[in-house]
C-alpha atoms as a PDB file:
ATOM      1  CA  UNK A   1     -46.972  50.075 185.199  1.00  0.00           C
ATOM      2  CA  UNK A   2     -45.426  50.968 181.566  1.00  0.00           C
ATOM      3  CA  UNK A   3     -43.037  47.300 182.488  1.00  0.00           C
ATOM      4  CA  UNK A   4     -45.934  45.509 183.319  1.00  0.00           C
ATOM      5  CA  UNK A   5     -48.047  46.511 180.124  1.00  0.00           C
ATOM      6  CA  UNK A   6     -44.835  45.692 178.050  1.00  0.00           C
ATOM      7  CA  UNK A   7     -44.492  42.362 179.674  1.00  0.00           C
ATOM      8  CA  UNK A   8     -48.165  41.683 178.271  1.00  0.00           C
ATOM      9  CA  UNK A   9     -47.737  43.103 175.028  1.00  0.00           C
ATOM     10  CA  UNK A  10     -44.653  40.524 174.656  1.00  0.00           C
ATOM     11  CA  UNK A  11     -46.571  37.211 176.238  1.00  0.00           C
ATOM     12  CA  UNK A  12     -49.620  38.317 174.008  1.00  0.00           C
ATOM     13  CA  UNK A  13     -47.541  38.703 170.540  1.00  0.00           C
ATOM     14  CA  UNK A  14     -45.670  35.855 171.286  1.00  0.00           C
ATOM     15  CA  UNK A  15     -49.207  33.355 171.951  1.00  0.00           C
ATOM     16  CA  UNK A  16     -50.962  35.086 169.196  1.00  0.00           C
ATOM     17  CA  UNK A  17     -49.376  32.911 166.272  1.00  0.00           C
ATOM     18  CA  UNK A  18     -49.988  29.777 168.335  1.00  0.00           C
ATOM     19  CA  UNK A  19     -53.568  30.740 169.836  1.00  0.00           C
ATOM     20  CA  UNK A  20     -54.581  31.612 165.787  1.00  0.00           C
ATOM     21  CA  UNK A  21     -53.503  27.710 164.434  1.00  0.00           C
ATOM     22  CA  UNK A  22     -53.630  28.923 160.577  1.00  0.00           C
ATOM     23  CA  UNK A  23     -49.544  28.075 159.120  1.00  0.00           C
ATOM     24  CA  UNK A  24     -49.919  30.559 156.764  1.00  0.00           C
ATOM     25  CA  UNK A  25     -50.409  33.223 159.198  1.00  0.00           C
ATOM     26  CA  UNK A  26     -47.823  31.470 161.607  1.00  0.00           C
ATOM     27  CA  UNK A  27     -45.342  31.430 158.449  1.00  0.00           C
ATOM     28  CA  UNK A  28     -46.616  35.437 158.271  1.00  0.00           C
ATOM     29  CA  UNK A  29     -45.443  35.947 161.551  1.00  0.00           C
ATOM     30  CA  UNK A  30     -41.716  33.979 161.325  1.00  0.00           C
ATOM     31  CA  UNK A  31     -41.319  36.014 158.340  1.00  0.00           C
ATOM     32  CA  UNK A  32     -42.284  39.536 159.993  1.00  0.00           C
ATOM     33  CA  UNK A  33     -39.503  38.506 162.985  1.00  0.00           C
ATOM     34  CA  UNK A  34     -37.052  37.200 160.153  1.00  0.00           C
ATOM     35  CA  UNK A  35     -37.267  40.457 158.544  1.00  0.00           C
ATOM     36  CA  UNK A  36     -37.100  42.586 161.550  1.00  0.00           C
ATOM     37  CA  UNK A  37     -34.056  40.721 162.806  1.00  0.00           C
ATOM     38  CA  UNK A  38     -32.148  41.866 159.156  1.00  0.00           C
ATOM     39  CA  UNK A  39     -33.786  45.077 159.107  1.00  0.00           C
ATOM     40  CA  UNK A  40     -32.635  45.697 163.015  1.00  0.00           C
ATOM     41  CA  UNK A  41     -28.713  44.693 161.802  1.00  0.00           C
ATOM     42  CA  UNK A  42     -28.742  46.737 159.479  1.00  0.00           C
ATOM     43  CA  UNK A  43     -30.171  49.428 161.796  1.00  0.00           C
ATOM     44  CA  UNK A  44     -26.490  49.303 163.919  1.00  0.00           C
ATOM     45  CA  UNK A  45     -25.049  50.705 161.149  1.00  0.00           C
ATOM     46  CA  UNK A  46     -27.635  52.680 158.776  1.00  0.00           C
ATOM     47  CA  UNK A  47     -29.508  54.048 161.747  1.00  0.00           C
ATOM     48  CA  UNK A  48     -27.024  54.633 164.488  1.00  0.00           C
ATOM     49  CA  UNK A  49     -24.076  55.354 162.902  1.00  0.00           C
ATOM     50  CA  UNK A  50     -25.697  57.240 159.799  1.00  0.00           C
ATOM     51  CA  UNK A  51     -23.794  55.089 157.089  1.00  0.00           C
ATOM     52  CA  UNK A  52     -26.557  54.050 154.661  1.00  0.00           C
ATOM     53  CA  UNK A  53     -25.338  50.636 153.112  1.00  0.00           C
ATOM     54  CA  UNK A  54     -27.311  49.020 150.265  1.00  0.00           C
ATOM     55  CA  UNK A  55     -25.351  46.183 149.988  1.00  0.00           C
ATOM     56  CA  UNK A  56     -26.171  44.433 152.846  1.00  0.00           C
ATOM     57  CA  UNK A  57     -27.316  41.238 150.994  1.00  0.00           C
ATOM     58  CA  UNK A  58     -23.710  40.523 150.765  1.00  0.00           C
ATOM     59  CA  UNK A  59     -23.255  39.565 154.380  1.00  0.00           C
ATOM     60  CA  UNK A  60     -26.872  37.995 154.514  1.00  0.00           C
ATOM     61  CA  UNK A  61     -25.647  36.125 151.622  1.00  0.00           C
ATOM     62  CA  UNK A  62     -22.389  34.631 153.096  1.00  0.00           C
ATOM     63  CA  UNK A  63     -24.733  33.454 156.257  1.00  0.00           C
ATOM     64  CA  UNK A  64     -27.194  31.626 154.474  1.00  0.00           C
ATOM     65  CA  UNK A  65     -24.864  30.140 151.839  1.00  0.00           C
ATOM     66  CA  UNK A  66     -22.358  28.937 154.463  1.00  0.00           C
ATOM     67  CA  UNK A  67     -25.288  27.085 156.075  1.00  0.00           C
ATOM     68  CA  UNK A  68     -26.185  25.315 153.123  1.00  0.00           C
ATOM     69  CA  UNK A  69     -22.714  24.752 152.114  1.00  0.00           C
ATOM     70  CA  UNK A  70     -21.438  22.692 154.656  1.00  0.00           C
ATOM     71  CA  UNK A  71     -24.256  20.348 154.535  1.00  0.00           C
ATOM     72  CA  UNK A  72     -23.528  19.966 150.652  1.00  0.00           C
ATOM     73  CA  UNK A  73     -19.717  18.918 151.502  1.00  0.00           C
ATOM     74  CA  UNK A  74     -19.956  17.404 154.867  1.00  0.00           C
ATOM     75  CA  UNK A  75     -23.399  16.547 155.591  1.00  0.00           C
ATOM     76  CA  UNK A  76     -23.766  18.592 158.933  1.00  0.00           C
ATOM     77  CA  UNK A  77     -27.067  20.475 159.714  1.00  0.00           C
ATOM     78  CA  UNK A  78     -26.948  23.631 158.189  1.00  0.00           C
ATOM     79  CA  UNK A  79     -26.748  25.829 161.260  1.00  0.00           C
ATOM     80  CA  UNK A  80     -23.415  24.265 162.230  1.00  0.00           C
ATOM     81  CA  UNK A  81     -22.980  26.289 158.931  1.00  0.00           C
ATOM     82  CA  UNK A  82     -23.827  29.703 160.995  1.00  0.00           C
ATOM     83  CA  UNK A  83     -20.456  30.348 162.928  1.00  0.00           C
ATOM     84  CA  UNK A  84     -18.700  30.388 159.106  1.00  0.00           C
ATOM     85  CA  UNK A  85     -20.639  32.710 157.565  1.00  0.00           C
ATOM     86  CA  UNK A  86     -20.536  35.045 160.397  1.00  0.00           C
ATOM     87  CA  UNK A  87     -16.678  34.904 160.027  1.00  0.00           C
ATOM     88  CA  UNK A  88     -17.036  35.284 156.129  1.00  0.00           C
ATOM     89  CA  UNK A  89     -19.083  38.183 156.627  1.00  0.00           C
ATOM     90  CA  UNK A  90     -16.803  39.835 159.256  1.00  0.00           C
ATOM     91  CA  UNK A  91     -13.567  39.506 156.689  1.00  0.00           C
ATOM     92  CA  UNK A  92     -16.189  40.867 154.623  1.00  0.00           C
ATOM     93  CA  UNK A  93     -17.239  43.705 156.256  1.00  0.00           C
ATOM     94  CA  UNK A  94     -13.066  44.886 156.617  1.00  0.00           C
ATOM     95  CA  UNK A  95     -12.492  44.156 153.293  1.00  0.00           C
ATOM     96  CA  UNK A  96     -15.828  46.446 152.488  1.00  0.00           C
ATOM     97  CA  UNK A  97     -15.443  48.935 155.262  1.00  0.00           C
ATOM     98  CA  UNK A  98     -11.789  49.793 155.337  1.00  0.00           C
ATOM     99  CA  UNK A  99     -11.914  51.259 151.713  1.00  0.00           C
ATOM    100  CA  UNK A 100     -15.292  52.783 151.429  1.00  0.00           C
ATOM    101  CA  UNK A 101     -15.652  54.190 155.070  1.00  0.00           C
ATOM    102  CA  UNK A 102     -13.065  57.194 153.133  1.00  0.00           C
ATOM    103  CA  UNK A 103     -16.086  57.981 150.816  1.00  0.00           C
ATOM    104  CA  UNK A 104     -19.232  59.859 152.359  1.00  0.00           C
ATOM    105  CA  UNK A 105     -22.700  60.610 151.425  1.00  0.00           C
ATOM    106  CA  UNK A 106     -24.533  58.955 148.610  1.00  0.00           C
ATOM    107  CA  UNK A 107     -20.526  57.806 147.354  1.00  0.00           C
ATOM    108  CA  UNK A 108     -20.353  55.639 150.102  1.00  0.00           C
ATOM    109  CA  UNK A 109     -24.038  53.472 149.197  1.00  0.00           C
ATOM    110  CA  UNK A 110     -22.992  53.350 145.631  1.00  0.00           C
ATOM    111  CA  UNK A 111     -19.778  51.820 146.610  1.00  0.00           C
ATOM    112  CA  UNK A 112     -21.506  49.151 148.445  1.00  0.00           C
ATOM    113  CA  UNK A 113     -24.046  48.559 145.858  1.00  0.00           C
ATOM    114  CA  UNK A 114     -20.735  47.935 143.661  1.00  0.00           C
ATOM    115  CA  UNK A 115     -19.725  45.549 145.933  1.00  0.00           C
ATOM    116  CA  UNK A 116     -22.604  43.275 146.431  1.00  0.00           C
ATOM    117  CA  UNK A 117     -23.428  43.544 142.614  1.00  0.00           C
ATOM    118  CA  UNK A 118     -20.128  42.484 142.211  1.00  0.00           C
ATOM    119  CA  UNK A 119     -20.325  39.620 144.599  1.00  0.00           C
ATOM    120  CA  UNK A 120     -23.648  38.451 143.253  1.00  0.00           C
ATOM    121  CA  UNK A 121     -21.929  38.106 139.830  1.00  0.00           C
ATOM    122  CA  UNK A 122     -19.291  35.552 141.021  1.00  0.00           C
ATOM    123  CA  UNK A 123     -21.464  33.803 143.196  1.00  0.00           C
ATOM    124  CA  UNK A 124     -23.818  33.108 140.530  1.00  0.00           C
ATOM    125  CA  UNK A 125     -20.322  31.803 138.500  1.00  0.00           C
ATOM    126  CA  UNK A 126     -18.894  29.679 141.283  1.00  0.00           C
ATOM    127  CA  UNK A 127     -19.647  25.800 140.843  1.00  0.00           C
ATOM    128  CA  UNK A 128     -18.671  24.961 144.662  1.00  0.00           C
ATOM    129  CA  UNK A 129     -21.830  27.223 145.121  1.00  0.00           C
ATOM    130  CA  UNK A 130     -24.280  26.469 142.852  1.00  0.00           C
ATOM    131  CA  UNK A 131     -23.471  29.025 140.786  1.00  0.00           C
ATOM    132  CA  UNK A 132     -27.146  30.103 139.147  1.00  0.00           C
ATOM    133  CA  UNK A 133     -28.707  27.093 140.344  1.00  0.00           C
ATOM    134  CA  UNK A 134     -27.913  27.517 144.002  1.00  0.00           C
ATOM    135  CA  UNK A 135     -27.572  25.411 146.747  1.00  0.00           C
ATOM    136  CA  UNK A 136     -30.327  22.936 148.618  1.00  0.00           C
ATOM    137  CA  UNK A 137     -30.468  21.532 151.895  1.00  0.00           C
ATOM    138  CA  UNK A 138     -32.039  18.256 153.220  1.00  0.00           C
ATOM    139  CA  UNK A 139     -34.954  17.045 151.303  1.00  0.00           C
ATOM    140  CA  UNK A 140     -36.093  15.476 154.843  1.00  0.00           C
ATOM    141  CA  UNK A 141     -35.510  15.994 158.347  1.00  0.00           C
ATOM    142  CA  UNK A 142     -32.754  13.786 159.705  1.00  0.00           C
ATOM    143  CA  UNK A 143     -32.848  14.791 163.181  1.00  0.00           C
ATOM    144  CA  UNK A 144     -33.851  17.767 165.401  1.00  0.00           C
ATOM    145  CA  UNK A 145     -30.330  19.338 164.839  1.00  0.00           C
ATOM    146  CA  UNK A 146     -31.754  19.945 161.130  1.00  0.00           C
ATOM    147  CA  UNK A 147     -34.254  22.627 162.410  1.00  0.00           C
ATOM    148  CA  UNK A 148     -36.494  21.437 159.804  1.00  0.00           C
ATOM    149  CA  UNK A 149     -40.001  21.808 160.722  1.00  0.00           C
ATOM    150  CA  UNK A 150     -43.416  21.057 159.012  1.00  0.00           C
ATOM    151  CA  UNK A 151     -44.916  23.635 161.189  1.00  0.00           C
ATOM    152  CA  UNK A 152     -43.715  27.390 160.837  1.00  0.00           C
ATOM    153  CA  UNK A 153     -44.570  27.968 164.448  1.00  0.00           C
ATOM    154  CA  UNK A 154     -40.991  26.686 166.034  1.00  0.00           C
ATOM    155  CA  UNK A 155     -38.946  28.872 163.508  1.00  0.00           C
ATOM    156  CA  UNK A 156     -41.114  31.680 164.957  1.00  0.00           C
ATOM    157  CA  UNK A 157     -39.832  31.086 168.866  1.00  0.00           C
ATOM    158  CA  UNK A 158     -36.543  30.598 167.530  1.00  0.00           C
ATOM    159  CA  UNK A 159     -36.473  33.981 165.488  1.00  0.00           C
ATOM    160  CA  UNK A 160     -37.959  35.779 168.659  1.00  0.00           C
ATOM    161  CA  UNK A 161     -35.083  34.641 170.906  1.00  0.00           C
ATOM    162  CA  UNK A 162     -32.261  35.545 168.264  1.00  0.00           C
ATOM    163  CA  UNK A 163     -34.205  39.136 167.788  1.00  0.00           C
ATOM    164  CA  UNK A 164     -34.468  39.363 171.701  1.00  0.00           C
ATOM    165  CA  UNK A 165     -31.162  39.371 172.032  1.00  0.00           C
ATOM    166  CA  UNK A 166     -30.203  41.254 168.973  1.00  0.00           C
ATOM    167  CA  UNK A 167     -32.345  44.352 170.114  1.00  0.00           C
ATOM    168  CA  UNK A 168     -30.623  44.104 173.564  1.00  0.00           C
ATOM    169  CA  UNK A 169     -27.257  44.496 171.764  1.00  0.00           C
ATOM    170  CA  UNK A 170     -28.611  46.963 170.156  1.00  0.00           C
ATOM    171  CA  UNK A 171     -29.808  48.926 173.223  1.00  0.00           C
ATOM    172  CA  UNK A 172     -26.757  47.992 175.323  1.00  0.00           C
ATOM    173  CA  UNK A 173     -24.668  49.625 172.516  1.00  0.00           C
ATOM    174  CA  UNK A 174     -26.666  52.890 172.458  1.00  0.00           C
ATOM    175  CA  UNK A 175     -26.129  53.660 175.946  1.00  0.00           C
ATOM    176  CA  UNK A 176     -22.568  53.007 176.148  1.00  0.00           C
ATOM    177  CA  UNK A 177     -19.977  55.365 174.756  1.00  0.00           C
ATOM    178  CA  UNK A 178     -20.134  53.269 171.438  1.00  0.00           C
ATOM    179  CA  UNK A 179     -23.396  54.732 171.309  1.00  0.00           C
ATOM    180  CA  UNK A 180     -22.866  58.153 171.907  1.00  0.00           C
ATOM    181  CA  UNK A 181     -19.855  58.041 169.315  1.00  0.00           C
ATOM    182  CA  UNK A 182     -22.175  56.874 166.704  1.00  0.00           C
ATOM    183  CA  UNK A 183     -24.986  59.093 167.166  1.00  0.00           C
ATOM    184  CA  UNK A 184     -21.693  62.115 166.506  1.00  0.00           C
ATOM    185  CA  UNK A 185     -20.585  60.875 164.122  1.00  0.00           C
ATOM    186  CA  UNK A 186     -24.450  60.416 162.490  1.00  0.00           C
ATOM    187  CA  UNK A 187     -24.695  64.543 163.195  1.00  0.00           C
ATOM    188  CA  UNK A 188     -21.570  65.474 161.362  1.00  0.00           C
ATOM    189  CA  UNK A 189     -18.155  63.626 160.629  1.00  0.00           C
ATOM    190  CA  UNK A 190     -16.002  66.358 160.567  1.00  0.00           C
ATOM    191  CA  UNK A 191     -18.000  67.775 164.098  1.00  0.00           C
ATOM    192  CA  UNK A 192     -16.874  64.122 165.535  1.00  0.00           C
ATOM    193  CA  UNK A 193     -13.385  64.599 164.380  1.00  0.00           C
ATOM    194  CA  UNK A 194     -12.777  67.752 165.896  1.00  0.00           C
ATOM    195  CA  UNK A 195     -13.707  66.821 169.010  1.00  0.00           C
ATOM    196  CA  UNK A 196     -11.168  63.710 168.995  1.00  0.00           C
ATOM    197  CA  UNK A 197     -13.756  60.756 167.927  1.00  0.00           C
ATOM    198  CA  UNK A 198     -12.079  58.143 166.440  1.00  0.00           C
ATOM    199  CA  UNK A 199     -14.583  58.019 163.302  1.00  0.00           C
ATOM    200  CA  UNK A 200     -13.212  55.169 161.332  1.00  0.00           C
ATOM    201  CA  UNK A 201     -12.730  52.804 163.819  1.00  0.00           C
ATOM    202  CA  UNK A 202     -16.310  52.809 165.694  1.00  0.00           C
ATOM    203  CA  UNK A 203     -17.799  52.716 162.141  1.00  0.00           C
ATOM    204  CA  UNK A 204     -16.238  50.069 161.276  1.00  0.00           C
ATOM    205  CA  UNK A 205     -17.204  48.630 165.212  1.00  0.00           C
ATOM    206  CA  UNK A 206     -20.695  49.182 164.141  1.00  0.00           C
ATOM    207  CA  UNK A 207     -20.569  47.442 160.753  1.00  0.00           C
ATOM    208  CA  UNK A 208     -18.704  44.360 162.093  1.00  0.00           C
ATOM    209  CA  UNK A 209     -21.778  44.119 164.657  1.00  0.00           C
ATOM    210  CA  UNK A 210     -24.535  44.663 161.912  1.00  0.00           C
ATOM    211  CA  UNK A 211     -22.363  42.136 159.496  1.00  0.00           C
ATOM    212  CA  UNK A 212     -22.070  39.056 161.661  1.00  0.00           C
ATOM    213  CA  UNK A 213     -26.205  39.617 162.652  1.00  0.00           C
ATOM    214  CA  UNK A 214     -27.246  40.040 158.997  1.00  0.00           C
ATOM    215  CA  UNK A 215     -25.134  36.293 158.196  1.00  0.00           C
ATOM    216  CA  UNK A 216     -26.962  35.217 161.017  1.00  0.00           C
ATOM    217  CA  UNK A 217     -30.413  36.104 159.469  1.00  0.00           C
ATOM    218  CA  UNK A 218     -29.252  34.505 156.578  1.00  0.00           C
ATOM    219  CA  UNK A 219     -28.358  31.419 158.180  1.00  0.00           C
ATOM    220  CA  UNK A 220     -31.684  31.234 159.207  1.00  0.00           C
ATOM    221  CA  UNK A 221     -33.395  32.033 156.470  1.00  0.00           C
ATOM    222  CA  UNK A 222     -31.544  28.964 154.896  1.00  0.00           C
ATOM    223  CA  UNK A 223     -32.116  26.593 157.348  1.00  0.00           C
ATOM    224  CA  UNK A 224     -36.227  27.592 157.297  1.00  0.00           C
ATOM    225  CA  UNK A 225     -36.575  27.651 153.464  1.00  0.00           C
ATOM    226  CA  UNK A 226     -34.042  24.804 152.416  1.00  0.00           C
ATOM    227  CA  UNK A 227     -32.751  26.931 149.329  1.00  0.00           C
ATOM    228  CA  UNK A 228     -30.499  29.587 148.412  1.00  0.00           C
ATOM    229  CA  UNK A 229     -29.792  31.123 145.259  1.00  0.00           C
ATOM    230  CA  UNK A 230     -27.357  33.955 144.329  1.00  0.00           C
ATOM    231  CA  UNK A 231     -30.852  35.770 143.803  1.00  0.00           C
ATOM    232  CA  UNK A 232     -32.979  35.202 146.643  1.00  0.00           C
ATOM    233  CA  UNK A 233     -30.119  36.404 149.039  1.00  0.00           C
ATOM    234  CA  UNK A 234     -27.950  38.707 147.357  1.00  0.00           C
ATOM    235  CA  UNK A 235     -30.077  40.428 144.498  1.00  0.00           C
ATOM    236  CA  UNK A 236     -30.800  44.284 145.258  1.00  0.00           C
ATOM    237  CA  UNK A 237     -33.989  43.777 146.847  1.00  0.00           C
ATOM    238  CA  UNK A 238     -33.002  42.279 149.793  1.00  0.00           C
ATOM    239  CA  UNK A 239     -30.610  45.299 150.851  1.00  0.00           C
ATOM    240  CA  UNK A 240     -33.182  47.627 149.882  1.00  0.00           C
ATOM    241  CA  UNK A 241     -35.953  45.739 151.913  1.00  0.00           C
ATOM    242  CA  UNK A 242     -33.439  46.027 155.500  1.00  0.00           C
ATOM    243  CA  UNK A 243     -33.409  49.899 154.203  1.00  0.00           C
ATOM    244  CA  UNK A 244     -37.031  50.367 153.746  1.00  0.00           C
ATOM    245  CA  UNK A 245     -38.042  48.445 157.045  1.00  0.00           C
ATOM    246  CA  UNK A 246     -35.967  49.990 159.139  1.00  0.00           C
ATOM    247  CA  UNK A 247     -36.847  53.545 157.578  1.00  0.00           C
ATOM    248  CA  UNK A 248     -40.548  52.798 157.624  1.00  0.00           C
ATOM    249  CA  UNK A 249     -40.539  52.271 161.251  1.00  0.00           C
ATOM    250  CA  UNK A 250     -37.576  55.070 162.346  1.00  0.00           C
ATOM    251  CA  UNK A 251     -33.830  54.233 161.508  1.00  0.00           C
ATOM    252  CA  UNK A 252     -31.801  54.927 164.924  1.00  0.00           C
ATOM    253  CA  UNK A 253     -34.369  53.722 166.914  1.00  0.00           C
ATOM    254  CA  UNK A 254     -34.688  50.413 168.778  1.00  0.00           C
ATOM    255  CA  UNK A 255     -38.163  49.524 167.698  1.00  0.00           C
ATOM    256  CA  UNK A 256     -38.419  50.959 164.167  1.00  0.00           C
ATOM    257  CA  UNK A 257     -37.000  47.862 162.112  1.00  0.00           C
ATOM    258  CA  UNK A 258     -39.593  46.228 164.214  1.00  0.00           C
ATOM    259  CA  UNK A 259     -42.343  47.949 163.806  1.00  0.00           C
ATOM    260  CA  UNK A 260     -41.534  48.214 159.932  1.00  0.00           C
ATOM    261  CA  UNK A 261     -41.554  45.022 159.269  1.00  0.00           C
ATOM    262  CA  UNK A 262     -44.666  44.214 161.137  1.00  0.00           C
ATOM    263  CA  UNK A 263     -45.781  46.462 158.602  1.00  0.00           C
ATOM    264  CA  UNK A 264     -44.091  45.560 155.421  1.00  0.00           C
ATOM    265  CA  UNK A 265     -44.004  42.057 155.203  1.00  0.00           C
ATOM    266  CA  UNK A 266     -47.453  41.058 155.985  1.00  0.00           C
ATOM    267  CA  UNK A 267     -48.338  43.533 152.855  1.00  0.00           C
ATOM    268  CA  UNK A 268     -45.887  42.084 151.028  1.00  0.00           C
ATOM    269  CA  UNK A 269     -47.360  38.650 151.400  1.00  0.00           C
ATOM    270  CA  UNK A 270     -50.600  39.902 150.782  1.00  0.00           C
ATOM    271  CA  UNK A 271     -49.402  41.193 147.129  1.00  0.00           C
ATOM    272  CA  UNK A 272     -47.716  37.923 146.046  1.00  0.00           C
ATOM    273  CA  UNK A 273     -50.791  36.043 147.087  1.00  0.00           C
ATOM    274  CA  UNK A 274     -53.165  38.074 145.645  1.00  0.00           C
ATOM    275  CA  UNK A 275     -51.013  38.700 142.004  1.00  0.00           C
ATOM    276  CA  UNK A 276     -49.180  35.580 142.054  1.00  0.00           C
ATOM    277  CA  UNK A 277     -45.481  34.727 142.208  1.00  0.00           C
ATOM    278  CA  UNK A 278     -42.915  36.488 143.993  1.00  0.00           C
ATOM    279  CA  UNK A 279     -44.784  39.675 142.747  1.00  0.00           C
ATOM    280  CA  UNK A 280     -40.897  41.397 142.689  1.00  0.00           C
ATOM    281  CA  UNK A 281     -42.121  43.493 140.041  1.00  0.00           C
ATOM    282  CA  UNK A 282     -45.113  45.060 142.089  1.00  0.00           C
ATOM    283  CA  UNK A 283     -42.775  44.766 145.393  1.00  0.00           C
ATOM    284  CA  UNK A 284     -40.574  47.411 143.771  1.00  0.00           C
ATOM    285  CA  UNK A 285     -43.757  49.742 143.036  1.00  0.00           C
ATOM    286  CA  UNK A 286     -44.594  49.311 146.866  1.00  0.00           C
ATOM    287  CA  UNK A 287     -40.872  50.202 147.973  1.00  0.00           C
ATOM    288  CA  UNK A 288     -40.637  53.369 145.985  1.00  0.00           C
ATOM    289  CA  UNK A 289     -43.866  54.550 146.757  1.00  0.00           C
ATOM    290  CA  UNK A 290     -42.809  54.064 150.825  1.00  0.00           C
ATOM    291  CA  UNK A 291     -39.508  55.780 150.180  1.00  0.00           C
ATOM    292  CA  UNK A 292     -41.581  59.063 148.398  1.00  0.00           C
ATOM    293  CA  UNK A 293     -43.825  58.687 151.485  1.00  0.00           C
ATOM    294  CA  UNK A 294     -40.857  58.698 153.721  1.00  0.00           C
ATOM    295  CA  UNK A 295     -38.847  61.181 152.373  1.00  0.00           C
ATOM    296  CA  UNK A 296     -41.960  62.973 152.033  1.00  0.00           C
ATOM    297  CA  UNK A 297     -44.199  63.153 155.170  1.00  0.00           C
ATOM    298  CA  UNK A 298     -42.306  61.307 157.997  1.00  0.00           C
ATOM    299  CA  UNK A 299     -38.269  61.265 157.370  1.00  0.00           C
ATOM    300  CA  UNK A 300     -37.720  60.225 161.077  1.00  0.00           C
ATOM    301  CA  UNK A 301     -40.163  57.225 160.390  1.00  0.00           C
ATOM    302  CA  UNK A 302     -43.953  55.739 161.923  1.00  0.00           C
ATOM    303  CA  UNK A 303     -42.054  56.300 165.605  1.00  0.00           C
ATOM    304  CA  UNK A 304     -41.497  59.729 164.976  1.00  0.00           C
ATOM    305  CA  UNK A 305     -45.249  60.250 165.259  1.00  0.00           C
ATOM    306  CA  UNK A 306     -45.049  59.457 168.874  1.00  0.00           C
ATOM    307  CA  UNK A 307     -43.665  62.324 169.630  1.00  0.00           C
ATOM    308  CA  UNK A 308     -45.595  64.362 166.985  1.00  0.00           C
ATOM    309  CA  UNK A 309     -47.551  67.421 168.805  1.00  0.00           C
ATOM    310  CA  UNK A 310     -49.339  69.434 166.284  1.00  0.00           C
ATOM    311  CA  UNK A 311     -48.231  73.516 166.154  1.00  0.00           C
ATOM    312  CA  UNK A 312     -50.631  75.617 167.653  1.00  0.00           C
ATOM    313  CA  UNK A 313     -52.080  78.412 165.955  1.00  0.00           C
ATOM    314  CA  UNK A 314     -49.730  81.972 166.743  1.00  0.00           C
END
């Protein structure tokens, strides 16, 4: 019964955008899955494996300049870019993860907020990319192989396959001893040690699997918008936005980043349209005020009220 309602839910979400016609609610909707796809990468490793990065616009940053890169020096469609920045982002994530796994606690997200700053600064230096300008990608379509689309409605199919699969990673990974050695060492490091986990090593499993999926959102996000600039994919917010969707909706859990970002982002929209803009300033008000409300009222997240019973009276 509970596989047969699910199977609904899924066909209905998926006709919705399609059924409705409006493109700005279709471009809504390929936004929500965009987000939940970076939000749910980051998830591997900030939700399952405890390890709160906020720097994980460096990796989304690699994916969706890489795509827009090799179309400015060789003219392929920037997807073809996609397999490059998933390998940048992997020597990335060693590079990262191998030094600052040693640190714990808040020491280990200020070390990766280091880091992407850092990045973000050379970036925006670097000719070959753009530097502050950034990098653009075919004015006009020049074949299917583009994925360039007046309608927002085939990015949306295309982002639901590519989060399909990344949430069946996801749950594949959670029930197989990778799982269970993340979840340990999320409970206690030193716990996980004693009893013989190998902690380093299956963090830095988990953050290899959350890097190359974050370069793959960004890939995406390249190819759909046709622009990247050091801002718009490494600046601050866009780490802090995986954080806040994934804790809005329960961080460790399969359907949290989901459900977050179903959440988030069509709020988010509705602020820039209404103010104007990117609205970044008023984005940031929104963030904090979620993370007080978080922290706050619901740590575990909007899933943890499934499972919310209220205490009876002694």
């Amino acid at each position: 019964m509970r596989i047969g309602l699910g199977v609904a839910a899924v066909v209905l979400l998926l006709a919705a955008p399609a059924a409705v016609g409006d493109p700005f609610i279709q471009r809504v909707a390929a936004l929500v899955l965009l987000t939940a796809i970076s939000a749910s990468a980051w998830n591997l490793i900030g939700g399952y494996a405890g390890q709160v990065s906020i720097g994980h616009a460096v990796f989304f940053g690699a994916g969706a300049y890489a795509s827009l890169l090799v179309f400015k020096l060789f003219a392929w469609p920037p997807i073809a870019g996609a397999p490059f920045g998933i390998a940048v982002s992997l020597v990335l994530a060693l590079l990262i993860g191998v030094p600052t796994f040693r640190l714990r606690g808040h020491y280990f997200s200020m070390a990766t907020i280091a880091v992407a700053e850092l990045i973000r600064i050379v970036v925006g230096n670097w000719p070959l990319l753009g530097a502050a300008v950034g990098l653009m990608g075919p004015a006009v379509p020049r074949g299917l192989a583009d994925l360039s689309f007046l309608s927002p409605l085939p990015y949306f199919y295309i982002f639901a396959a590519v989060e399909a699969a990344l949430l069946w990673v996801t749950w594949a990974m959670a029930r197989s001893r990778t799982g269970y050695y993340l979840r340990a060492v999320r409970a206690g490091e030193r716990a996980a040690l004693s009893l013989g986990v190998p902690v380093l090593r299956y963090k830095l499993v988990a953050l290899l699997l959350s890097a190359g999926f974050t370069a793959l959102a960004g890939s995406l996000y390249a190819v759909m918008v046709g622009y990247v600039d050091p801002e718009s994919v490494l600046g601050i917010l866009v780490s802090v936005q995986m954080v806040i969707v994934a804790a809005l909706g329960g961080a460790g859990t399969l359907f949290g980043p989901v459900l977050g970002a179903v959440i988030l982002v069509p709020v988010q929209q509705a602020t820039n349209a209404a103010f104007g803009g990117s609205g970044s300033g008023l984005t940031y008000i929104v963030y904090g005020a979620i993370i007080l409300a978080i922290a706050r009222f619901r740590p575990g997240g909007l899933l943890e009220l499934l499972h919310w019973r209220p205490r009876r009276a002694a």
